[in-house]
Protein backbone atom coordinates (compact mmCIF):
# COMPACT_ATOMS: atom_id res chain seq x y z
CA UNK A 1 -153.59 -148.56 -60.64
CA UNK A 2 -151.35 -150.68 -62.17
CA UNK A 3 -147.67 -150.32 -63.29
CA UNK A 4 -148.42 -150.19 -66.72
CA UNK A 5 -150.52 -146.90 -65.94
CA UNK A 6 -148.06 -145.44 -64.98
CA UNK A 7 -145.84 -143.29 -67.37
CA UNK A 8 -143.42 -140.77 -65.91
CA UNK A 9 -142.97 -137.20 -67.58
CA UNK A 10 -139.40 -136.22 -68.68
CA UNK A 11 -140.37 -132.40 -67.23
CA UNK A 12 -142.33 -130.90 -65.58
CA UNK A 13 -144.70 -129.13 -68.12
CA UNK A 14 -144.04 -125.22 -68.31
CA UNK A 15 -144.70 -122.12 -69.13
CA UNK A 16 -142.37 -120.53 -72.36
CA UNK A 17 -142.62 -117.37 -71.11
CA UNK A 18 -144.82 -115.40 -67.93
CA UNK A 19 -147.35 -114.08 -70.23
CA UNK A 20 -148.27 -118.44 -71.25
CA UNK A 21 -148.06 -117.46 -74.95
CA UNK A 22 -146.52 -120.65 -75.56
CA UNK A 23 -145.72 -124.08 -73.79
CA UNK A 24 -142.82 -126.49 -74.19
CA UNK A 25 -143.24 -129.87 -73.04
CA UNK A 26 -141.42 -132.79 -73.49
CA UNK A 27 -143.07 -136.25 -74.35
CA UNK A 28 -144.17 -138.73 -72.30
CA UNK A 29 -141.78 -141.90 -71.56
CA UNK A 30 -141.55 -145.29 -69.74
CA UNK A 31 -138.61 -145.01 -67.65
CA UNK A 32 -138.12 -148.66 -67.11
CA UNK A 33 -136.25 -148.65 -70.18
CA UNK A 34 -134.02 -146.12 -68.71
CA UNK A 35 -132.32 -146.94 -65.64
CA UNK A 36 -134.38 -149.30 -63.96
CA UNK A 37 -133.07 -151.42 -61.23
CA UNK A 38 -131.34 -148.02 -58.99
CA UNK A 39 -130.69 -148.29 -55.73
CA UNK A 40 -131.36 -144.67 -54.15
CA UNK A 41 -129.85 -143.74 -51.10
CA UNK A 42 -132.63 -141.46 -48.74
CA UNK A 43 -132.59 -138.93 -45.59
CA UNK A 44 -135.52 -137.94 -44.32
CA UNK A 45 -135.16 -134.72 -42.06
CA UNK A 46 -138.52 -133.91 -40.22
CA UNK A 47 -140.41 -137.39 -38.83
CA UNK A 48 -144.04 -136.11 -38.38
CA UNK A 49 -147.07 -137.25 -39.98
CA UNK A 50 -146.23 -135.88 -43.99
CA UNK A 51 -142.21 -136.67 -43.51
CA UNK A 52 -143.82 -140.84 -42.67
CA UNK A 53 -145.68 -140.14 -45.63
CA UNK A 54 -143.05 -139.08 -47.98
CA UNK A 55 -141.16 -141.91 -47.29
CA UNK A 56 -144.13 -144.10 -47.81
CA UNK A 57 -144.56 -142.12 -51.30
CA UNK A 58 -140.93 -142.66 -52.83
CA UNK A 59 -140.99 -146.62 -51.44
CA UNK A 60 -144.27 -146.79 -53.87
CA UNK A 61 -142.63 -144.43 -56.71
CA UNK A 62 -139.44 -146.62 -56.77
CA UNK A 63 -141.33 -149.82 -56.82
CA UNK A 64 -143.57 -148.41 -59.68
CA UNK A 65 -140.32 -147.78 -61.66
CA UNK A 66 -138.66 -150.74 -61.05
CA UNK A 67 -135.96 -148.84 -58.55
CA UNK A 68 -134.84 -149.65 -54.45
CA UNK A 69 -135.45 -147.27 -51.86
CA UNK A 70 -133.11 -147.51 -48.85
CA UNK A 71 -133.72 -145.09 -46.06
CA UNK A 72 -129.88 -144.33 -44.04
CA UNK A 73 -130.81 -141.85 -41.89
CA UNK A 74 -134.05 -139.67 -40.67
CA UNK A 75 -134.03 -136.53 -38.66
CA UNK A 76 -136.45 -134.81 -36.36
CA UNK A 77 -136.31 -132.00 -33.53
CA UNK A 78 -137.73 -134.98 -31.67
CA UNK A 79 -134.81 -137.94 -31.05
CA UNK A 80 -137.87 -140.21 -30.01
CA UNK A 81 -140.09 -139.57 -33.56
CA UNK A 82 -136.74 -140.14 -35.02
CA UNK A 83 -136.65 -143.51 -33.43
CA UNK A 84 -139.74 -144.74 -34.14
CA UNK A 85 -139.63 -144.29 -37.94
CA UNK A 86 -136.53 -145.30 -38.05
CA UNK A 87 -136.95 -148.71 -36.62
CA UNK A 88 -139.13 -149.70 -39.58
CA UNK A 89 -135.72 -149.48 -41.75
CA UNK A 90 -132.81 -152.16 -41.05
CA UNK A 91 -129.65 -150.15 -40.21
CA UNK A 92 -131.03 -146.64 -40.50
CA UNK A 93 -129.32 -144.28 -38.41
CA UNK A 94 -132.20 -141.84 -36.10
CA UNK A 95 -131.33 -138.14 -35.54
CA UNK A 96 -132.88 -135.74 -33.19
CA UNK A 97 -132.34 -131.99 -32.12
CA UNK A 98 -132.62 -128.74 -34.24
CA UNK A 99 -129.06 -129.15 -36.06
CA UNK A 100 -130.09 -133.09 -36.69
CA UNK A 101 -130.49 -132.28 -40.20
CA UNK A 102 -126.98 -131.91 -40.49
CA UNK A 103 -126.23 -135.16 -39.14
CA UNK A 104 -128.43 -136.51 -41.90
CA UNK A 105 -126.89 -134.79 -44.79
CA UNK A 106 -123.51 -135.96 -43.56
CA UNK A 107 -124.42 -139.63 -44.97
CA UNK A 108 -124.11 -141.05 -48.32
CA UNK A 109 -127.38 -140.44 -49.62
CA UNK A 110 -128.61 -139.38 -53.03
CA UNK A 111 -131.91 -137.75 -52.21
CA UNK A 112 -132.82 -135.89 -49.19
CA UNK A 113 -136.59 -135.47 -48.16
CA UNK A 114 -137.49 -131.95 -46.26
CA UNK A 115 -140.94 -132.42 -44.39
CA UNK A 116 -140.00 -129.98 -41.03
CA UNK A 117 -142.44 -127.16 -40.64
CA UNK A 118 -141.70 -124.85 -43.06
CA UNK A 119 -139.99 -122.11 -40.90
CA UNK A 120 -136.74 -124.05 -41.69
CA UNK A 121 -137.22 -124.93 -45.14
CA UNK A 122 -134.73 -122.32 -46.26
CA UNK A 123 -132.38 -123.63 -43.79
CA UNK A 124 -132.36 -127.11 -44.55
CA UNK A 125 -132.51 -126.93 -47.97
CA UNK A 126 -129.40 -124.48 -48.41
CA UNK A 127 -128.34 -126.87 -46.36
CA UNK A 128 -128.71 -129.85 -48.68
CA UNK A 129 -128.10 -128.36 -51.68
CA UNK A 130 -124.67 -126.95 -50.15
CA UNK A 131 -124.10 -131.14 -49.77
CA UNK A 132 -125.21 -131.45 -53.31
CA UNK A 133 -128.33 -133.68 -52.53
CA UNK A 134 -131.10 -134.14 -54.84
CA UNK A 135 -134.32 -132.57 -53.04
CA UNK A 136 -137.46 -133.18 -52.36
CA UNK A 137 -139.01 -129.96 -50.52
CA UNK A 138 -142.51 -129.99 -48.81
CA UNK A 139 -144.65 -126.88 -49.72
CA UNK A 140 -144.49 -124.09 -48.66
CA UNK A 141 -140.45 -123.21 -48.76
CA UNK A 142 -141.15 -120.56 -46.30
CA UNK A 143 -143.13 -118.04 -43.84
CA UNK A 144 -141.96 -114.45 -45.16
CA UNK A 145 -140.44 -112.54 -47.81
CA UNK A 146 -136.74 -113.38 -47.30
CA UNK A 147 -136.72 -116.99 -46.82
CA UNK A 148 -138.67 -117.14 -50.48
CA UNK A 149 -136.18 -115.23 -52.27
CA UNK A 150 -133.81 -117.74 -50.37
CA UNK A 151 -135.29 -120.94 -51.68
CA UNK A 152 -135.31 -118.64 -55.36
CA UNK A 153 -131.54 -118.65 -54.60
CA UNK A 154 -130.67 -121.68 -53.31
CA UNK A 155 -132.81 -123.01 -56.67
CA UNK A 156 -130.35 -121.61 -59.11
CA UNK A 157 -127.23 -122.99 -57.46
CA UNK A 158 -128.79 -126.60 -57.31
CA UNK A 159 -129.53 -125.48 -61.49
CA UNK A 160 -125.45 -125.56 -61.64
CA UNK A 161 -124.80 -128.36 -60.25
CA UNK A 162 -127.60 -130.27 -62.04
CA UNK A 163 -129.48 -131.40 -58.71
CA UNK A 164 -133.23 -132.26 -58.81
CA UNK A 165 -135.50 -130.40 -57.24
CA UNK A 166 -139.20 -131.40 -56.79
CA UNK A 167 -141.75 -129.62 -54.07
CA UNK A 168 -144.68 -130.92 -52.61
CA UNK A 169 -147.30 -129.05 -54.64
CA UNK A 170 -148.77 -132.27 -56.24
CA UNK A 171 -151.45 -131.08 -58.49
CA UNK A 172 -148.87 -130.30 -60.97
CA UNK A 173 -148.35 -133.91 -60.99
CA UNK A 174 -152.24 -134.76 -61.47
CA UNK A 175 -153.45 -136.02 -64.92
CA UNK A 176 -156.50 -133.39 -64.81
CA UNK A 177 -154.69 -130.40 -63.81
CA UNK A 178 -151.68 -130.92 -66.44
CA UNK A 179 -154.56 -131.67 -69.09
CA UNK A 180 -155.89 -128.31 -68.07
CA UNK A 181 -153.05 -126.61 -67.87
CA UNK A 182 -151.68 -127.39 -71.50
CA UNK A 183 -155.51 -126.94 -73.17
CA UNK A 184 -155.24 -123.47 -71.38
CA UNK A 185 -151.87 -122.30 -72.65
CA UNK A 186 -153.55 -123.60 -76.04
CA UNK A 187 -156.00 -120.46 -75.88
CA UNK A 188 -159.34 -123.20 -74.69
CA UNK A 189 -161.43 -120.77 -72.72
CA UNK A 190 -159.20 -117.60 -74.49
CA UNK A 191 -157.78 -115.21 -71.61
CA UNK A 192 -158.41 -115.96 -68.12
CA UNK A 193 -160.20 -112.61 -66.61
CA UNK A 194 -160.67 -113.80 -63.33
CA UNK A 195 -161.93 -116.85 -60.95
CA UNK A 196 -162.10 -117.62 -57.23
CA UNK A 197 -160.25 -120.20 -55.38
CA UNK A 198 -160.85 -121.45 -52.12
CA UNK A 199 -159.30 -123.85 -48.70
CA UNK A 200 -162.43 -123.73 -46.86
CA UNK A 201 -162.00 -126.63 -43.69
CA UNK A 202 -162.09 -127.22 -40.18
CA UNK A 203 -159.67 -126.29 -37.46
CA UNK A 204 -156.62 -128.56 -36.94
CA UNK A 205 -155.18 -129.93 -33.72
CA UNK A 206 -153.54 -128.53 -31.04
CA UNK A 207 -151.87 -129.92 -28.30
CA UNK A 208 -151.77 -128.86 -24.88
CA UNK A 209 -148.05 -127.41 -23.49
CA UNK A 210 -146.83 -130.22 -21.22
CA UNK A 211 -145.48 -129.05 -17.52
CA UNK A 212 -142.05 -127.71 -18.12
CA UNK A 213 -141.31 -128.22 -21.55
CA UNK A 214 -139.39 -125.33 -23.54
CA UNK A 215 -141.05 -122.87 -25.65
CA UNK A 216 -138.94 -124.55 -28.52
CA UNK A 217 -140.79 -127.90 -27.98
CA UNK A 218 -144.12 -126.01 -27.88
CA UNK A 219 -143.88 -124.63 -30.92
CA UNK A 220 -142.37 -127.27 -32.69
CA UNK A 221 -145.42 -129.54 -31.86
CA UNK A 222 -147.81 -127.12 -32.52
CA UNK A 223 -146.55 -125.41 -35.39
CA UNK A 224 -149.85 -124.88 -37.41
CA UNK A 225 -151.09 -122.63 -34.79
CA UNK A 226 -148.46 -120.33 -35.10
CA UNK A 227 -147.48 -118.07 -37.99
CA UNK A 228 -143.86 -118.12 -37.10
CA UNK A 229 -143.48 -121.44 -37.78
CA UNK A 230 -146.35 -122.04 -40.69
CA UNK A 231 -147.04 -118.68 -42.37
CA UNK A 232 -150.70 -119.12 -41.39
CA UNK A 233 -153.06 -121.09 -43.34
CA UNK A 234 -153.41 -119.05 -46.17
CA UNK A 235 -149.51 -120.06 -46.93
CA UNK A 236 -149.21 -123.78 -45.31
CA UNK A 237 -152.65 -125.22 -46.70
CA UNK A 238 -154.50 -122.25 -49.35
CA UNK A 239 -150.63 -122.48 -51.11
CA UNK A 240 -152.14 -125.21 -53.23
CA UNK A 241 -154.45 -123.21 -54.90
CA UNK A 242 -152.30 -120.25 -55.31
CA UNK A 243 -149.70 -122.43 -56.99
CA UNK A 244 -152.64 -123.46 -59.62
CA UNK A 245 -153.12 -120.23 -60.01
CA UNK A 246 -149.74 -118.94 -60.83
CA UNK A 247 -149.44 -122.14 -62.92
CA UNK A 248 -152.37 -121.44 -65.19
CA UNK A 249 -152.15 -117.86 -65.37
CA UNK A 250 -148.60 -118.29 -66.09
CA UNK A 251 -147.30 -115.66 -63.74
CA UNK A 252 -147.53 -114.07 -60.49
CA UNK A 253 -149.82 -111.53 -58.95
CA UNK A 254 -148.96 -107.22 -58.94
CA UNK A 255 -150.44 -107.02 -56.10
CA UNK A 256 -152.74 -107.52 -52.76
CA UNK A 257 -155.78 -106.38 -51.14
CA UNK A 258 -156.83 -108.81 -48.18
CA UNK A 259 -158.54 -109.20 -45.10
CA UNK A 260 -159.51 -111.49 -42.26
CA UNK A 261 -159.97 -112.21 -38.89
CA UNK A 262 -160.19 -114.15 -35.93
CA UNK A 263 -163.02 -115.49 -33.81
CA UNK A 264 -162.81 -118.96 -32.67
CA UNK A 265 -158.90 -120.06 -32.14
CA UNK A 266 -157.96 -120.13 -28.76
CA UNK A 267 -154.47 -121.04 -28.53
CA UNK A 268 -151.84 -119.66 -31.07
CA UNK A 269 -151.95 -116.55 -33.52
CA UNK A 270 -153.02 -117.29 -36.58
CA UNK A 271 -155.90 -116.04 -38.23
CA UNK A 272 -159.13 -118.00 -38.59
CA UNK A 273 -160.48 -116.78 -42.02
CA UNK A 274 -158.78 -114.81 -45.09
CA UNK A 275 -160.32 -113.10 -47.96
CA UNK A 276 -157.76 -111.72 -50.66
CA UNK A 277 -158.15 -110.06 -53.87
CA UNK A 278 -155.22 -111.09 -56.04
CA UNK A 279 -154.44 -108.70 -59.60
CA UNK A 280 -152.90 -110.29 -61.97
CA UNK A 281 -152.87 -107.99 -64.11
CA UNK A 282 -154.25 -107.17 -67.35
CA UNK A 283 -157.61 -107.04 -65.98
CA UNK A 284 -157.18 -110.06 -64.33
CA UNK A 285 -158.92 -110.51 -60.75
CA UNK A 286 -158.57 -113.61 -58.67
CA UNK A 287 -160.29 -114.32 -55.09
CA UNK A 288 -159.02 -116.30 -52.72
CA UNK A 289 -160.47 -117.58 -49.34
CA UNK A 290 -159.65 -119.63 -46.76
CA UNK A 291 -160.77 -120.57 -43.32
CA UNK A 292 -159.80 -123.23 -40.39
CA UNK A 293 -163.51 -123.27 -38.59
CA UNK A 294 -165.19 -126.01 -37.58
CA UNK A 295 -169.05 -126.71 -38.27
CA UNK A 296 -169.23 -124.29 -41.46
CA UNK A 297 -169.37 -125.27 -45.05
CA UNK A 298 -166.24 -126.51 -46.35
CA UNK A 299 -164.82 -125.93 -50.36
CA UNK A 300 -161.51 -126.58 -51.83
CA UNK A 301 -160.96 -126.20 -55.38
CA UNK A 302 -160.49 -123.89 -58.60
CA UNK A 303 -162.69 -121.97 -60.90
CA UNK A 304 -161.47 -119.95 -63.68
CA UNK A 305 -163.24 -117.54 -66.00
CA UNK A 306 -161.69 -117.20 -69.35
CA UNK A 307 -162.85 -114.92 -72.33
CA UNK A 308 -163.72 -117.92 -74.53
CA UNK A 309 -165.07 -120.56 -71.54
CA UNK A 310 -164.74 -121.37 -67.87
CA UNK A 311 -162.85 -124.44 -66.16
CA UNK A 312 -162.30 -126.14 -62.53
CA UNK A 313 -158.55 -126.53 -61.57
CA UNK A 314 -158.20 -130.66 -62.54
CA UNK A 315 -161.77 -131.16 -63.50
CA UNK A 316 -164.49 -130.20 -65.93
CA UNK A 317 -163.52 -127.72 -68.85
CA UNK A 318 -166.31 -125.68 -70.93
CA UNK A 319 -165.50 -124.17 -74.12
CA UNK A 320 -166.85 -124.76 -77.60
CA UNK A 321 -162.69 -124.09 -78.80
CA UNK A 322 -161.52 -127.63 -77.15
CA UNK A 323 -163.15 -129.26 -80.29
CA UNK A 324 -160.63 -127.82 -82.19
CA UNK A 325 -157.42 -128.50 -80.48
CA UNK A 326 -155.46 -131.82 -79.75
CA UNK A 327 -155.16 -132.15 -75.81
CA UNK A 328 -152.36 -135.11 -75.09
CA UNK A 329 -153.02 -137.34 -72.62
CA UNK A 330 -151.29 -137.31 -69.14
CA UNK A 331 -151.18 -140.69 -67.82
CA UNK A 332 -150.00 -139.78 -64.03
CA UNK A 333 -150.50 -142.56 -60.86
CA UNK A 334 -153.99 -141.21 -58.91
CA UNK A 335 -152.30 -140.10 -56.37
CA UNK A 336 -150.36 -137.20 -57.07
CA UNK A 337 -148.09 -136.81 -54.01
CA UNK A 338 -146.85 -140.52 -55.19
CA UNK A 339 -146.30 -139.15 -59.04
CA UNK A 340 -144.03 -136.27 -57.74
CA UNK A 341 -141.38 -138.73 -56.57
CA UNK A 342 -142.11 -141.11 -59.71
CA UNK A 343 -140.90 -137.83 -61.51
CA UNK A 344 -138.40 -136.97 -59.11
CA UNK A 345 -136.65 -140.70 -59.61
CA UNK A 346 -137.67 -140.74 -62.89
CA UNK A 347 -135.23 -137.26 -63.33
CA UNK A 348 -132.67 -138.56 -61.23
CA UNK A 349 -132.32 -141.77 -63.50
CA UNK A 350 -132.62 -140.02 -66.97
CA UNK A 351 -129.76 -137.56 -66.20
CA UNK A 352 -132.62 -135.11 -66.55
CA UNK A 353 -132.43 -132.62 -63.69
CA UNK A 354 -136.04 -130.55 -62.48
CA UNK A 355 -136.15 -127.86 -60.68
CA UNK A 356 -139.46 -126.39 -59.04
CA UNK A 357 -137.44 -124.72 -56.84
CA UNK A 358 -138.68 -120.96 -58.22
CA UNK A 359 -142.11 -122.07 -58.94
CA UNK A 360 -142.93 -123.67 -54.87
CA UNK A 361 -141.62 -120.47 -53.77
CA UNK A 362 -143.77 -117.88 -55.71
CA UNK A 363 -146.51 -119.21 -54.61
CA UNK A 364 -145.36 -119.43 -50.97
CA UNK A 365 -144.73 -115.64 -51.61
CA UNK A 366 -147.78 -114.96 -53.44
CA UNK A 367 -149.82 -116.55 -49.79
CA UNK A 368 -147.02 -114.50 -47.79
CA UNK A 369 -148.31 -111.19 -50.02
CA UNK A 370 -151.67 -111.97 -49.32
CA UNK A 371 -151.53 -112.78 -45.38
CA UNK A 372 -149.64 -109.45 -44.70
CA UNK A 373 -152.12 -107.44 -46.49
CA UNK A 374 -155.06 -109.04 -44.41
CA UNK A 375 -152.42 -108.69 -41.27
CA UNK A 376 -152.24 -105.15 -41.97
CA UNK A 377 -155.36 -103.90 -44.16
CA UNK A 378 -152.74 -102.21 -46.43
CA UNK A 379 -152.37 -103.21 -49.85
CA UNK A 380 -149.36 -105.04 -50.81
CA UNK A 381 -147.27 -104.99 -54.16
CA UNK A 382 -145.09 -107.89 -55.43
CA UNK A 383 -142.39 -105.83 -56.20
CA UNK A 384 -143.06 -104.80 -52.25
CA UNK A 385 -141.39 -107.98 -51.79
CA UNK A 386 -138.91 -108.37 -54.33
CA UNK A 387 -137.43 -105.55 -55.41
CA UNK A 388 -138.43 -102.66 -53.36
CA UNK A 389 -135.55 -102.74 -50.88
CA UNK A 390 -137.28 -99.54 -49.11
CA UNK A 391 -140.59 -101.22 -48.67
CA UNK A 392 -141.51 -102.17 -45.18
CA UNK A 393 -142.03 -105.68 -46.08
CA UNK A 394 -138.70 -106.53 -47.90
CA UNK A 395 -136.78 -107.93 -44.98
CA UNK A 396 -139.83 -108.66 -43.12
CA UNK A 397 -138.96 -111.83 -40.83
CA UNK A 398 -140.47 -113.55 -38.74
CA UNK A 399 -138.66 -114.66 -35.04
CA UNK A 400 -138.13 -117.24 -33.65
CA UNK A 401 -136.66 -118.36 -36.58
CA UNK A 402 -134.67 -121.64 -37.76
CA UNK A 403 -131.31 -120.43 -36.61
CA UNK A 404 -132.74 -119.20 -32.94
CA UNK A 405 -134.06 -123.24 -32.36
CA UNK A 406 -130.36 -123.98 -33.34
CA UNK A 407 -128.73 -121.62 -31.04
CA UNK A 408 -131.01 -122.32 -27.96
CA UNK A 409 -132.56 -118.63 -28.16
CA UNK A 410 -136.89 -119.32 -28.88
CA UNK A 411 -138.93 -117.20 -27.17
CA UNK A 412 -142.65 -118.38 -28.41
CA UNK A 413 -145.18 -115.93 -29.42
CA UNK A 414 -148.28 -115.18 -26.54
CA UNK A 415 -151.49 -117.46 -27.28
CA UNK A 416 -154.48 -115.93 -27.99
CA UNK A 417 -152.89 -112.33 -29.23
CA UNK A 418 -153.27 -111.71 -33.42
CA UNK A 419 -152.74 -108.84 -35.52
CA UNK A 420 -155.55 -106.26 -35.64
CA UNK A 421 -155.47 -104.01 -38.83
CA UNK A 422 -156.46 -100.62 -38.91
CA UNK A 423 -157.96 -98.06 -36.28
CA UNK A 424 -161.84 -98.12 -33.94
CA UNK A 425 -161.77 -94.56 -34.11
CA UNK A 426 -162.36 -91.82 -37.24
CA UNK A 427 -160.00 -89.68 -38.10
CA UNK A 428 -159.99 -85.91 -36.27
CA UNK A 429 -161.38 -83.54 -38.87
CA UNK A 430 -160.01 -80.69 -40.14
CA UNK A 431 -161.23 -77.41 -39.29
């Protein structure tokens, strides 16, 4: 894809109100006429494989729009991971340790990138918006109720001081899921009744605890095994697809009914598989799977029923209404984790501030509500989570958390040992 393909949005493109009666959305525009020629000053806090990859995604993004990139400092729990990426910069400055991030956000840089697992996302990105740095924040912002209200927080105060916020949920920088998106808030297949969507893959890796290392260190490097450190599957990869979701349906789910199960993992305590009914509301059922199993059929996608048609998240739309409306076209770069930082510099540049601070961390909290109702077999409420204080889920947190790496206090979960809902037995009858 060329340069001349690309053409950056002014904002992201949003719902009016929960119910998606009506959408507002800005026009397209060029920002090389605005701005062009920037030089942005980066962090990087969290060196692994989609941290490297951020980087390489706002080098591209600036060079699309005509901007410089210079990386100052990178951070990871690892000083040696910090190292090595950060030899690939002249005069970047390499972090390591658990309060590293710190260290980072103590330079002069614009724009701070947070790719550590997502345990500490609430953390670091108080953190960083406390040092007024514009924010890039990988999905998901969190693994349990209260660090998602957090990052709902921590949102509005980077909303007063007019910082940019863009998360790492990239279809809602895709051409074919902001074409569907608008056409759908246009009434094209009518009222969305239901739908299934679906993160149906293989296992991912797992490595081996080395002879004396520190629990801290194990979990760190295997933090997709462990739901203290990822939220599970259904809220570190299946997020995706629940973000659609909320984006489409223009709000979030009442409520919960999920379970799942585990029967090949060996090492951790996540689950393997999830099923999850998600209510919307107003007769409005969505289902949701996932599963990390090797040597089964794999899926990943969208479907949508609507009252008037039927569509796939970013791909084909059926409905005999579309011939009557006027669907713009979103010209967006191919890949979308690339356009997200395109929009994120092209925000920056226009004076134009985003913020998807709220919208990354509903949808964490949707996955969260779905994971403990399979984790317990009960069904959970939204307003379980945020704003019934007496609910048992309301301050439910998960430990080791980001401050107990900082002080020197992890304790890592037992491999091998998962929640198990519900009872063997039947309940003793009554005389």
């Amino acid at each position: 894809m060329t340069d001349s393909n690309i053409i950056p949005r002014r904002d992201f493109i949003r719902n009016a109100t929960l119910a998606g009666a009506a959408l507002a959305t800005l026009p397209l525009f060029n920002v090389r006429a605005q701005g062009a020629g920037r030089k942005f000053k980066i962090g990087l806090v969290g060196c692994g494989g989609r941290g490297t990859g951020a980087v390489e995604n706002i080098l591209e993004a600036a060079k699309l729009l005509g901007h410089e990139i210079q990386v100052v400092a990178v951070a990871d729990f690892f000083q040696a991971k910090a190292d090595t990426l950060a030899k690939r910069f002249p005069g970047c400055l390499a972090f390591g340790g658990a309060d590293a991030y710190h260290k980072v956000l103590e330079q002069p840089i614009e724009i701070v990138l947070l790719a550590t697992p997502p345990a500490f996302r609430p953390v670091h990105f108080e953190a960083a918006v406390a040092a007024g740095k514009h924010c890039f924040i990988e999905k998901p912002v969190a693994v349990d109720p209260v660090g998602a209200r957090k990052v709902i927080a921590i949102g509005e105060e980077a909303k007063k001081k007019g910082l940019t916020i863009v998360a790492g949920t990239q279809r809602r920088h895709t051409s074919g899921y902001l074409r569907n998106q608008f056409a759908i808030v246009q009434g094209a297949i009518g009222k969305i009744t239901g739908g299934t969507i679906s993160w149906c893959g293989g296992a991912l890796w797992f490595k081996k605890r080395e002879a004396g290392e520190s629990d801290a260190s194990y979990l760190v490097r295997n933090w997709t095994s462990f739901a203290e450190m990822s939220g599970d599957h259904i809220v570190e990869q299946h997020v995706h697809q629940i973000d659609v979701t909320n984006w489409f349906l223009g709000r979030t789910p009442v409520s919960a009914i999920g379970f799942g199960g585990r029967a090949r993992r060996k090492t951790g305590d996540q689950f393997d598989f999830f099923s999850v009914d998600f209510n919307y509301g107003d007769d409005c059922h969505i289902h949701s799977m996932c599963r990390q199993v090797n040597g089964c059929y794999d899926n990943i996608g969208e479907f949508y029923i609507g009252t008037e048609g039927t569509t796939y998240g970013g791909g084909k739309m059926q409905s005999a209404k579309l011939a009557t409306l006027t669907i713009p076209e979103f010209k967006t770069h191919a890949n979308g984790q690339v356009q997200e930082h395109v929009d994120m510099l092209a925000a920056i540049a226009a004076d134009k501030p985003l913020n998807g601070a709220k919208d990354v961390a509903e949808s964490t909290l949707t996955a969260i509500m779905g994971r403990i109702s399979a984790y317990t077999g009960q069904q959970v409420r939204w307003s379980d989570l945020t704003a019934n204080t007496e609910s048992p889920w309301y301050n439910l947190t998960l430990t080791p958390a980001a401050k107990d790496f900082e002080g020197g206090t992890v304790i890592a979960p037992k491999d091998d040992v998962w929640p198990v809902p519900g009872t063997a037995t039947s309940p003793a009858k009554k005389a």
